[in-house]
Protein backbone atom coordinates (compact mmCIF):
# COMPACT_ATOMS: atom_id res chain seq x y z
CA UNK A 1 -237.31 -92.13 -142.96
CA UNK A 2 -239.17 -93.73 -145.64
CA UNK A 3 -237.26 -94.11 -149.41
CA UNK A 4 -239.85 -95.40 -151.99
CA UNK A 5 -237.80 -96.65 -154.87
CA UNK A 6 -237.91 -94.13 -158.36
CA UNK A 7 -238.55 -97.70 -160.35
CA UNK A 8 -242.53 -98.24 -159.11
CA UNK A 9 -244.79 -98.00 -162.19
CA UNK A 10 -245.75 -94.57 -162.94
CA UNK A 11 -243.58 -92.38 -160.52
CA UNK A 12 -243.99 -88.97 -161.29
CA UNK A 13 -241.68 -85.83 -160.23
CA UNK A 14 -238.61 -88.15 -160.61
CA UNK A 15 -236.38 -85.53 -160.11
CA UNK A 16 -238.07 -84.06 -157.14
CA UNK A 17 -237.98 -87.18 -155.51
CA UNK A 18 -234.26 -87.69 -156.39
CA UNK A 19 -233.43 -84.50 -154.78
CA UNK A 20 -235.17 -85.61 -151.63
CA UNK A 21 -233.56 -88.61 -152.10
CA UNK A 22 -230.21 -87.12 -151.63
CA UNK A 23 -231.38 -84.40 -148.93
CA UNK A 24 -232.07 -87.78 -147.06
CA UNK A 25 -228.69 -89.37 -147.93
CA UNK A 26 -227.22 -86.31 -146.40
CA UNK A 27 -229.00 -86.32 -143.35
CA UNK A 28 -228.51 -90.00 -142.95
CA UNK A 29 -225.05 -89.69 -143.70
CA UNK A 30 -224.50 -87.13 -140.80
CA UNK A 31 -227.21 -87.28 -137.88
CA UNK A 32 -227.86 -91.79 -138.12
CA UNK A 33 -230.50 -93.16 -137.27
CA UNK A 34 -233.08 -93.08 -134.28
CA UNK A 35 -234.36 -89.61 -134.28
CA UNK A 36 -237.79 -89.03 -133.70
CA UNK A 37 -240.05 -87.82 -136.56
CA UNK A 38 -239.76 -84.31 -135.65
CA UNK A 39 -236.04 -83.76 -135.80
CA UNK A 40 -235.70 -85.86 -139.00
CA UNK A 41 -237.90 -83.88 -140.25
CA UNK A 42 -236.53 -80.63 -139.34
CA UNK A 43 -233.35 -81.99 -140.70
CA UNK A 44 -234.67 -83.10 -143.84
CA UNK A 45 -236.51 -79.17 -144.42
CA UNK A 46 -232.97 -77.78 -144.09
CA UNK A 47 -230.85 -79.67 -146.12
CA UNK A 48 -233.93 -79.59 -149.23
CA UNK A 49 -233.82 -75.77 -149.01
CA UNK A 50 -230.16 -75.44 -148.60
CA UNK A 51 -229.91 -77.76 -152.19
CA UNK A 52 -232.42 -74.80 -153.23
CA UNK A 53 -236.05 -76.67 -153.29
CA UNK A 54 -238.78 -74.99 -152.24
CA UNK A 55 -240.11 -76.50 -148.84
CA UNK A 56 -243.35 -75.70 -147.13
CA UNK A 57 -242.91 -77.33 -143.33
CA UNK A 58 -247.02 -78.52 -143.40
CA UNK A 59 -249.08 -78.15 -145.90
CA UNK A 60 -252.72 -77.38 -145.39
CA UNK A 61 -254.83 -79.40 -147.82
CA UNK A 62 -258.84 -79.35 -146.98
CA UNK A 63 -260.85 -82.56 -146.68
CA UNK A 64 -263.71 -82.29 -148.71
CA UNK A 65 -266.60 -84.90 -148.58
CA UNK A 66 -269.95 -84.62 -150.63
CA UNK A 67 -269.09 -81.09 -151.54
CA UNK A 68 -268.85 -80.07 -147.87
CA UNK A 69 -265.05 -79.29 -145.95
CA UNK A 70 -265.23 -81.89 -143.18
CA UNK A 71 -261.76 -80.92 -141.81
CA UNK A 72 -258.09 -80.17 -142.26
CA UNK A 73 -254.96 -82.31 -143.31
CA UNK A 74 -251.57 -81.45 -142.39
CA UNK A 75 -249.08 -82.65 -144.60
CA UNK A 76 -245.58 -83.62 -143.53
CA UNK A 77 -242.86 -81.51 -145.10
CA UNK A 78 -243.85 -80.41 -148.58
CA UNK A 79 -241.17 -80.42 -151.66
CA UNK A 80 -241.42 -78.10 -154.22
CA UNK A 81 -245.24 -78.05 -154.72
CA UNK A 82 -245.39 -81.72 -155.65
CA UNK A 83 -243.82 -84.61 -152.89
CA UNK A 84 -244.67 -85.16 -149.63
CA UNK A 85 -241.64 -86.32 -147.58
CA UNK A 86 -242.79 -89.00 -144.83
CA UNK A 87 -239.96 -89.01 -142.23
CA UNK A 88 -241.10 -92.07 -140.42
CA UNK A 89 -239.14 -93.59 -138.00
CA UNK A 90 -239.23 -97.08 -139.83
CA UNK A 91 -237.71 -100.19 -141.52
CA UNK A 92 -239.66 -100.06 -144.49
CA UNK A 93 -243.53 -98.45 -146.26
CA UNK A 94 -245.95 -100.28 -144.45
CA UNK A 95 -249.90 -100.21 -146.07
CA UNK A 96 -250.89 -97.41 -143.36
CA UNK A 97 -248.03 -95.29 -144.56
CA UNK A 98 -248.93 -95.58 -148.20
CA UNK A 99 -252.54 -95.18 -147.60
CA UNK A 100 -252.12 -91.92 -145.81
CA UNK A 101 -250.05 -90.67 -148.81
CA UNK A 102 -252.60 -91.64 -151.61
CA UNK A 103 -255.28 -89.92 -149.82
């Protein structure tokens, strides 16, 4: 799983990204490392709910372009309304991943 530090120049929801922070710390701490995407993920939705955050597993967010819906984005576990949690499988935030979380 990704961690984006809570110091980058104008981080907002600090504290829902602290709490996922922890959730991640917890899931770390007891299932390691080299999981696939899918079961850190699943992992990761559990322990945010069971710390009481709201968690939608994806997130259906239309693509629109010109004023016209050209297709559907599914986001990868949802926190609380507001952070996208990107349980990649991955030493470090590449470009690609950060690009896919802007858009």
């Amino acid at each position: 799983m990704i961690l984006v530090s809570m110091e980058r120049d104008g981080m907002i929801h600090q504290e829902v990204a602290k709490k996922n922070i922890e959730a991640f710390q917890n899931v770390y701490d007891e299932l390691g490392y080299g999981f696939p995407e899918n079961v850190c993920g699943n992992a990761m939705c559990l322990e945010m709910t069971a710390t009481g955050m709201t968690v939608q597993q994806q997130k259906n967010i239309e693509v629109v372009y010109r004023g016209v819906e050209v297709g559907d984005y599914y986001t990868d576990p949802f926190a609380d309304n507001a952070v996208i949690v990107e349980p990649e499988a991955t030493e470090g935030l590449r470009a690609e991943h950060e690009a896919r979380l802007i858009n």
